[in-house]
N, C-alpha and C. Protein backbone atom coordinates (compact mmCIF):
# COMPACT_ATOMS: atom_id res chain seq x y z
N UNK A 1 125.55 126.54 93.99
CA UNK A 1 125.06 126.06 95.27
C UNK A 1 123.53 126.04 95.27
N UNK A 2 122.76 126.98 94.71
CA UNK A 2 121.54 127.52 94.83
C UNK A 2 121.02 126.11 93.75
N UNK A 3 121.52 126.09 92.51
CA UNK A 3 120.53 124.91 91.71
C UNK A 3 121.33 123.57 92.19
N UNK A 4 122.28 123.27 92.99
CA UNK A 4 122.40 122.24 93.78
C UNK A 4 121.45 121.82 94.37
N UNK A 5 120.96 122.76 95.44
CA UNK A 5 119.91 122.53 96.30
C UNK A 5 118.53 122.68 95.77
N UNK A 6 118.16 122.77 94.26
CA UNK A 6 116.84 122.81 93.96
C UNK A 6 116.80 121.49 93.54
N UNK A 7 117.84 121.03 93.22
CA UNK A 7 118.20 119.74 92.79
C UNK A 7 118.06 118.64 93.73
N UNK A 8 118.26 118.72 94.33
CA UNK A 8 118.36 117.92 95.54
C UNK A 8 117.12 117.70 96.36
N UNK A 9 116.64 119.06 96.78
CA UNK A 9 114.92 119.29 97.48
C UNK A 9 114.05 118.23 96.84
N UNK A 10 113.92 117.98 95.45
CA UNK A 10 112.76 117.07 95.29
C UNK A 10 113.64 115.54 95.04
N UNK A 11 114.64 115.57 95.10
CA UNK A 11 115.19 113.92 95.09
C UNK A 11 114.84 113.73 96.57
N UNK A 12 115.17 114.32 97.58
CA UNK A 12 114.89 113.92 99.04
C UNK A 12 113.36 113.51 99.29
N UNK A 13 112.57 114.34 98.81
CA UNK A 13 111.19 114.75 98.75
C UNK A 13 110.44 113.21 98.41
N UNK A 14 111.02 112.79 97.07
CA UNK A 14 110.85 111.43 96.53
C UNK A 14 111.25 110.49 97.42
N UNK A 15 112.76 110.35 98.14
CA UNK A 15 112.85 109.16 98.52
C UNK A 15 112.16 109.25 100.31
N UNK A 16 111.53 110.01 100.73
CA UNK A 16 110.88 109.82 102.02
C UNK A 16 109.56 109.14 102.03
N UNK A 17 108.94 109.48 100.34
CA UNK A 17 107.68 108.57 100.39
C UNK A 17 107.63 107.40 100.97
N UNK A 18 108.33 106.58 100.57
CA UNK A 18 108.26 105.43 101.72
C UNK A 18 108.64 105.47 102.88
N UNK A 19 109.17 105.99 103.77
CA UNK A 19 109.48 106.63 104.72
C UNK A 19 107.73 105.56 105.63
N UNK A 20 108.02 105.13 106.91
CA UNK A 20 106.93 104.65 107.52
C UNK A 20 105.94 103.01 106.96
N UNK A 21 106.31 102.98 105.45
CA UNK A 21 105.40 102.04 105.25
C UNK A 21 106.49 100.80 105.23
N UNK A 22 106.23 99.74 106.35
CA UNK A 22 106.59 98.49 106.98
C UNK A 22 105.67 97.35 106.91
N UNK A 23 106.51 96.17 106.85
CA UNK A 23 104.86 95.24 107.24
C UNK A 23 105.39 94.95 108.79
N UNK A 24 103.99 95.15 109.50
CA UNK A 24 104.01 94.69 111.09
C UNK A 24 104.48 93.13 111.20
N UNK A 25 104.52 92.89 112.13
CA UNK A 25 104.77 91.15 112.45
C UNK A 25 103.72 90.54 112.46
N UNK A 26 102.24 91.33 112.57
CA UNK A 26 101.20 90.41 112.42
C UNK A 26 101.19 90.44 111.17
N UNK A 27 101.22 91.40 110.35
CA UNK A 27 101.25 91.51 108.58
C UNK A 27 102.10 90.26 108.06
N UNK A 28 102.94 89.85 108.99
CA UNK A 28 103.98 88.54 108.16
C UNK A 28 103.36 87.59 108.13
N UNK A 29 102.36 87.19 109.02
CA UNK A 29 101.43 86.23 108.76
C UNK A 29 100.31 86.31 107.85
N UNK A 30 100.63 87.35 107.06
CA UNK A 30 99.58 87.25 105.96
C UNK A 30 100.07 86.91 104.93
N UNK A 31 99.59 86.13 103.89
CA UNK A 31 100.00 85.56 102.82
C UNK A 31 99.37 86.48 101.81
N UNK A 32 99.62 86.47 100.18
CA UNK A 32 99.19 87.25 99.38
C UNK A 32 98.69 86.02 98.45
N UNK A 33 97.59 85.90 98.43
CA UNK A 33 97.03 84.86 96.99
C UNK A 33 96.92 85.67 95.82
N UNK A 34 97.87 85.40 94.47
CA UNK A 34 97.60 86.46 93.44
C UNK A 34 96.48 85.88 92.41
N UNK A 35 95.96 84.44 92.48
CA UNK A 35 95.37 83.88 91.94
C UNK A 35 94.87 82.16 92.27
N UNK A 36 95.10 82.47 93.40
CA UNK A 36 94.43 80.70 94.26
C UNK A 36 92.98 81.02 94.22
N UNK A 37 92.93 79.67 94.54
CA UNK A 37 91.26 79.44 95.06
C UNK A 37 91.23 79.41 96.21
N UNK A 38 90.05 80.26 96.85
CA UNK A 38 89.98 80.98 98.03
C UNK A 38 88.69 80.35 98.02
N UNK A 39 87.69 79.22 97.70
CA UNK A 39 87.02 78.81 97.88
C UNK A 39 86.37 77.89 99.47
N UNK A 40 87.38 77.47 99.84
CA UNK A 40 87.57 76.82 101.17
C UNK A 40 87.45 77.59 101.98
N UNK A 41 88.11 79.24 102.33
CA UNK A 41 87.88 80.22 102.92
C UNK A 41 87.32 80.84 103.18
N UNK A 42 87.73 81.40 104.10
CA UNK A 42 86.39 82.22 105.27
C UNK A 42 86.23 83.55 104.91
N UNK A 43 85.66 84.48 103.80
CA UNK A 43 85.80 85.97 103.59
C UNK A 43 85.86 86.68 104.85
N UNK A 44 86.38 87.29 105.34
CA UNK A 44 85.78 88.54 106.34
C UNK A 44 85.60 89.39 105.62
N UNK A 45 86.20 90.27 104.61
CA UNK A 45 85.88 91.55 104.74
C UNK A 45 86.60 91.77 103.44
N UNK A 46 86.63 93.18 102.90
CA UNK A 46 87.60 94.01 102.17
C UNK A 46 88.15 95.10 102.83
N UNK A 47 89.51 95.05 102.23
CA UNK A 47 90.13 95.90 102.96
C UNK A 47 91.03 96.95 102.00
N UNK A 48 90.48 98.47 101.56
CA UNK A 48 90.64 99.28 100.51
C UNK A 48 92.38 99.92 101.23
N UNK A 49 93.24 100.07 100.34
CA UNK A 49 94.50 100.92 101.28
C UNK A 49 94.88 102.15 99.86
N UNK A 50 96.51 102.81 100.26
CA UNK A 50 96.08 103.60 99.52
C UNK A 50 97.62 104.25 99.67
N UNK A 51 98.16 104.55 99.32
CA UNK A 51 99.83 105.48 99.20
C UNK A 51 99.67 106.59 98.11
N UNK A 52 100.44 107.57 97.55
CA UNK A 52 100.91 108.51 97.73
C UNK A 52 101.06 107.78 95.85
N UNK A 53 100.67 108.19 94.51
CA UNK A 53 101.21 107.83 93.55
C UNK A 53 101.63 108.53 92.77
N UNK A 54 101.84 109.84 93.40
CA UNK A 54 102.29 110.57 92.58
C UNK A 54 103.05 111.65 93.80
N UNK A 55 104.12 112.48 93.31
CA UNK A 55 104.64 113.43 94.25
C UNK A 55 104.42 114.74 93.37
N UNK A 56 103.61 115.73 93.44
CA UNK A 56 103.47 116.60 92.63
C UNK A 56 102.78 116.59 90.93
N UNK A 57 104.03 116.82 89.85
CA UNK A 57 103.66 116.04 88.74
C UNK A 57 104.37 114.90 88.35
N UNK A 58 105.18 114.43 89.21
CA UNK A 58 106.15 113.25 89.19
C UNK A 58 105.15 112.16 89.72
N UNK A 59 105.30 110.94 88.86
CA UNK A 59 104.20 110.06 88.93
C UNK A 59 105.90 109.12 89.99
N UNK A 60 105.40 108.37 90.60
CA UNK A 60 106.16 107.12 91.49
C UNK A 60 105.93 106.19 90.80
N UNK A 61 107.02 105.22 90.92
CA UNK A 61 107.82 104.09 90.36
C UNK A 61 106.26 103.12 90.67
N UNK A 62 105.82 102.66 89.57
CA UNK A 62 104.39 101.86 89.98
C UNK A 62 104.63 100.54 90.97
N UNK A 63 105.74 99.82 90.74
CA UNK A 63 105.78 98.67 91.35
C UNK A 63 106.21 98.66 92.83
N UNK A 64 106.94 100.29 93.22
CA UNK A 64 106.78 100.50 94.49
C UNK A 64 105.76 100.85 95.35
N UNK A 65 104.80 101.52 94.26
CA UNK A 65 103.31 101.82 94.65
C UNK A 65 102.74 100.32 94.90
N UNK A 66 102.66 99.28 94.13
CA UNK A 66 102.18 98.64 94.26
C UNK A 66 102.65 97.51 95.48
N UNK A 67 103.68 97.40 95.72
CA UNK A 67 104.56 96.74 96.93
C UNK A 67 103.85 97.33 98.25
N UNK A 68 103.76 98.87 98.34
CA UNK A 68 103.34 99.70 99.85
C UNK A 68 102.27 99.13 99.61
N UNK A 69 101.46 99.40 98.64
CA UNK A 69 99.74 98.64 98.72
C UNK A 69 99.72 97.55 99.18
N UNK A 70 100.44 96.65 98.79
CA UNK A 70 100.29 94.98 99.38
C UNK A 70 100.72 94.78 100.63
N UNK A 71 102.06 95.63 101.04
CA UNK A 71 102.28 95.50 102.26
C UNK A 71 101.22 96.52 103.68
N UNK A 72 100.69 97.40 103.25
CA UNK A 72 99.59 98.26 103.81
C UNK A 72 98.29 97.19 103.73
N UNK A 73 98.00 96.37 102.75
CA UNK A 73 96.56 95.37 102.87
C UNK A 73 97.17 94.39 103.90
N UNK A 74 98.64 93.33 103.71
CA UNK A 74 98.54 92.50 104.87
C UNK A 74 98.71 93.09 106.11
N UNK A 75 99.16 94.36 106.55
CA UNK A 75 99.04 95.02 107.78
C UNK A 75 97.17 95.30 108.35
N UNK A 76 96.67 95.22 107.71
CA UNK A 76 95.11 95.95 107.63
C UNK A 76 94.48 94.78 107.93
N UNK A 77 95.03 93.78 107.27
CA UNK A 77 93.83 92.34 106.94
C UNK A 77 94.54 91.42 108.20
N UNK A 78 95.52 91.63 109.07
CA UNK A 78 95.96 91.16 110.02
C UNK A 78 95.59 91.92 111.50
N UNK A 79 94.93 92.90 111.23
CA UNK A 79 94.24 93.44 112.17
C UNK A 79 92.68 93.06 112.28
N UNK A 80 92.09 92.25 111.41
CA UNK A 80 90.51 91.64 111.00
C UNK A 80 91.25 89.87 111.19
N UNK A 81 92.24 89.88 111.05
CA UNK A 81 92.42 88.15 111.96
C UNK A 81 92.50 87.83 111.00
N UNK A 82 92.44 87.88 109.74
CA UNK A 82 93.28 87.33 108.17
C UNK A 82 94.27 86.93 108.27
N UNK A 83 94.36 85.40 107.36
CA UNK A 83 95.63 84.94 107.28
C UNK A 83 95.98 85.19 105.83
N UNK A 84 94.93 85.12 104.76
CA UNK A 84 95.10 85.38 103.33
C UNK A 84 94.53 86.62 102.87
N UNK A 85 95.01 87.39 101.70
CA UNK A 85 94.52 88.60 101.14
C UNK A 85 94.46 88.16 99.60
N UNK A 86 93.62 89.03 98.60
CA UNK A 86 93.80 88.68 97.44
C UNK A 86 93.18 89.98 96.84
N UNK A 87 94.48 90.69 95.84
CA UNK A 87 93.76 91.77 94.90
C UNK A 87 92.36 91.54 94.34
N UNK A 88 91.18 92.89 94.80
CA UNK A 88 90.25 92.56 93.86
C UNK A 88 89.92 93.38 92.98
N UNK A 89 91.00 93.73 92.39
CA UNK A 89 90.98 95.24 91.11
C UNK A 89 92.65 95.44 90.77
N UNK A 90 92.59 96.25 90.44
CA UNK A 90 93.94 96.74 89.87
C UNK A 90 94.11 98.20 90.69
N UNK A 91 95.05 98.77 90.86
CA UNK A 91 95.67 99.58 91.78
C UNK A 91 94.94 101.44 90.70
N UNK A 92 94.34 101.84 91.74
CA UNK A 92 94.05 103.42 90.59
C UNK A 92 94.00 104.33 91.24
N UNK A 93 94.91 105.33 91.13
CA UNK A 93 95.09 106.47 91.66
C UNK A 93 95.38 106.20 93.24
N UNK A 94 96.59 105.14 92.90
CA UNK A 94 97.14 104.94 94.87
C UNK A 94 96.30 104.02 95.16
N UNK A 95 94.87 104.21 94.99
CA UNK A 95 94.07 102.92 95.80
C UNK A 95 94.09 101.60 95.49
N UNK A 96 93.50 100.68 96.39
CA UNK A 96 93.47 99.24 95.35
C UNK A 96 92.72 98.81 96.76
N UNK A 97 91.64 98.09 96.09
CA UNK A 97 91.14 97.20 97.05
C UNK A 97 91.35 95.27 97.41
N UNK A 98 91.40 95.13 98.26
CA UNK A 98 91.82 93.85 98.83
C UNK A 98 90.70 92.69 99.57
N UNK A 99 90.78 91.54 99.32
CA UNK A 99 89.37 91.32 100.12
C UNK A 99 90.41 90.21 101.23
N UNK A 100 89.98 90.00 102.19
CA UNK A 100 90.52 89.25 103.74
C UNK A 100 90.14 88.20 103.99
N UNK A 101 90.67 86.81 103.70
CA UNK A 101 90.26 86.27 104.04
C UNK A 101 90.88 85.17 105.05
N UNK A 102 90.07 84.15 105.98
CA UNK A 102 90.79 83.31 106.92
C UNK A 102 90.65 81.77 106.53
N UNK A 103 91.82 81.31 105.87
CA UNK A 103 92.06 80.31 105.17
C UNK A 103 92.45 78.60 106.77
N UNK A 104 92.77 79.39 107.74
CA UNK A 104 93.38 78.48 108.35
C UNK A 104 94.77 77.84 108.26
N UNK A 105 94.23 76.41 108.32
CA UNK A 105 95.30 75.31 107.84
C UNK A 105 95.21 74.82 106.18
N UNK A 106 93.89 75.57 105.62
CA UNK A 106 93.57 74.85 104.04
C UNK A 106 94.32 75.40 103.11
N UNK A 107 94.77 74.72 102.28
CA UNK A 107 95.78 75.17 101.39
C UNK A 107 95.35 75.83 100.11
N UNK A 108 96.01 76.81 99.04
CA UNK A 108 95.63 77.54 98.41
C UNK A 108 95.70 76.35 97.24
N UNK A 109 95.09 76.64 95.96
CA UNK A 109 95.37 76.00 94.98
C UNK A 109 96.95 75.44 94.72
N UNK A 110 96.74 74.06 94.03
CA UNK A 110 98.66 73.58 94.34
C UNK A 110 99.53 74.72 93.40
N UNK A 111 99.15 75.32 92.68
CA UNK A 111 100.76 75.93 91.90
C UNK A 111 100.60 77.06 93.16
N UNK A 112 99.94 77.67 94.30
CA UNK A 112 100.40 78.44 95.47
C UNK A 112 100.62 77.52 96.33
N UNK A 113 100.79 76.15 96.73
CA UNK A 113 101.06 75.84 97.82
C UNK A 113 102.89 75.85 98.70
N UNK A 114 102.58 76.24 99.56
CA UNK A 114 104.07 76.17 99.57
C UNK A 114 104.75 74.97 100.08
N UNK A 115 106.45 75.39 99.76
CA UNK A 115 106.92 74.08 99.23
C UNK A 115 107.53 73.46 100.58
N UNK A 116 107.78 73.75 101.32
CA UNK A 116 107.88 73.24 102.97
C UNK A 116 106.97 73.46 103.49
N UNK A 117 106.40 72.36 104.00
CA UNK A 117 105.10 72.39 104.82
C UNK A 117 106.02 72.85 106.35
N UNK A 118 107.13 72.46 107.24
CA UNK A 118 107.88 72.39 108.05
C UNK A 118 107.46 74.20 108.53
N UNK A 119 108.22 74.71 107.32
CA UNK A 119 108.42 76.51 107.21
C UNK A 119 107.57 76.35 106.26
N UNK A 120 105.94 77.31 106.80
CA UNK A 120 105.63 77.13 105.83
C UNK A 120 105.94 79.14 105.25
N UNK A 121 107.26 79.68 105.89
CA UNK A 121 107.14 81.10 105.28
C UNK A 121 108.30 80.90 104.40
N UNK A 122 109.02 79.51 104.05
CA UNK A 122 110.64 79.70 103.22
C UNK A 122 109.75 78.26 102.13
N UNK A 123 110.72 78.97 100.50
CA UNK A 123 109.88 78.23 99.55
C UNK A 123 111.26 77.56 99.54
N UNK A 124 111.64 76.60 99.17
CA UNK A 124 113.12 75.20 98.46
C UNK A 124 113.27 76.36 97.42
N UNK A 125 115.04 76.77 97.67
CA UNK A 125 115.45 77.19 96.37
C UNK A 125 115.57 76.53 95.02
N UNK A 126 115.76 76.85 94.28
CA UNK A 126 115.34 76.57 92.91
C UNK A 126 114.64 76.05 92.24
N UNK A 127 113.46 75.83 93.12
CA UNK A 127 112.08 75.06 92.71
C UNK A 127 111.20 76.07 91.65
N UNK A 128 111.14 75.43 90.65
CA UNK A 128 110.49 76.53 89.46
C UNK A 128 108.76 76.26 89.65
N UNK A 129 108.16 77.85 89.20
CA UNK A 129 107.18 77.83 89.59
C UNK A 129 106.22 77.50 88.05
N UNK A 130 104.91 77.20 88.36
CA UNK A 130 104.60 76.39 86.87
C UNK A 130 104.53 77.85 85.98
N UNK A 131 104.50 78.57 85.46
CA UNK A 131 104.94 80.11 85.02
C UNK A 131 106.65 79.82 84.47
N UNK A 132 107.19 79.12 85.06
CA UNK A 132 108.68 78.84 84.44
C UNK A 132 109.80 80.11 85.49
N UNK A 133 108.80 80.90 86.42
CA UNK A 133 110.11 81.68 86.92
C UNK A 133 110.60 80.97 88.34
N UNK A 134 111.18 81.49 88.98
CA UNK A 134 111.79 80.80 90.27
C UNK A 134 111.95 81.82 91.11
N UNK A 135 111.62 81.44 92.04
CA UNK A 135 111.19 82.23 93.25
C UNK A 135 111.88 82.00 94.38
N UNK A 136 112.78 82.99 95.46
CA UNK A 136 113.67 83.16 96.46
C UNK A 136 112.77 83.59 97.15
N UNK A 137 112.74 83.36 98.80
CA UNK A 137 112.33 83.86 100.08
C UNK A 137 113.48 85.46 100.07
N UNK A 138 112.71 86.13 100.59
CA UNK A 138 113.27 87.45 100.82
C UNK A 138 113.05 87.63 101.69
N UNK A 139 114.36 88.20 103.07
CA UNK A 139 114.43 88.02 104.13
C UNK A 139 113.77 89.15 104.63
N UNK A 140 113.40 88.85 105.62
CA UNK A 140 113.04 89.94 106.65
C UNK A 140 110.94 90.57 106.29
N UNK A 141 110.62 89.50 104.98
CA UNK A 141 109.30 89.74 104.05
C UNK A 141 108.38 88.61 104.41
């Protein structure tokens, strides 16, 4: 019973880290440019965020680290009136900085443009991206 529960204490421990980190509804209006031209756009600002990358000596799953980061920058950069965000570093020690910018109606470089202008938050399924992968809308993101 006793190494049951030592067992258990840090699996719980792990899965609460995310526990709280959501994107707001203004955050859904932020787009993520991983490599457009942001030239047309309006900088406001940078916006540094930051999660939890390690639990003790247990390092966290990086790509979940890196998911809370992106979803913590469009929450942040939608509070400065951003419609676009774009990594400006690589993620270190939890942090990663983001810069904010307000793109409008101008469109990102064409391999980011999206593929319904109508919706512009749902991409045409099976439309391959020039990279060769294919990309699904994920609900509720």
């Amino acid at each position: 019973m006793r190494k049951t529960l030592l067992l258990l204490v840090p699996i719980a421990l792990l899965g609460a880290c995310t526990y709280g980190i959501t994107l707001d509804d203004a955050g859904k209006g932020v787009r993520t440019a991983w490599s457009g031209d942001l030239s047309s756009c309006r900088e406001l600002g940078k916006v540094t965020v930051s999660v939890m990358d390690h639990v003790g000596p247990v390092n966290r799953n990086d790509i979940k680290v890196r998911d809370e980061l992106e979803v913590m920058a469009r929450n942040e950069a939608a509070k400065m009136h951003a419609d676009t965000i774009k990594p400006l570093g690589e993620p270190t020690d939890g942090s990663q900085p983001w810069g904010a910018y307000q793109c409008g109606n101008a469109q990102l470089a064409p391999a980011n443009r999206q593929a319904n202008p109508a919706n512009p938050n749902q991409q045409q399924p099976n439309q391959a991206t020039p990279g060769g992968f294919e990309t699904y809308p994920v609900k509720g993101n």
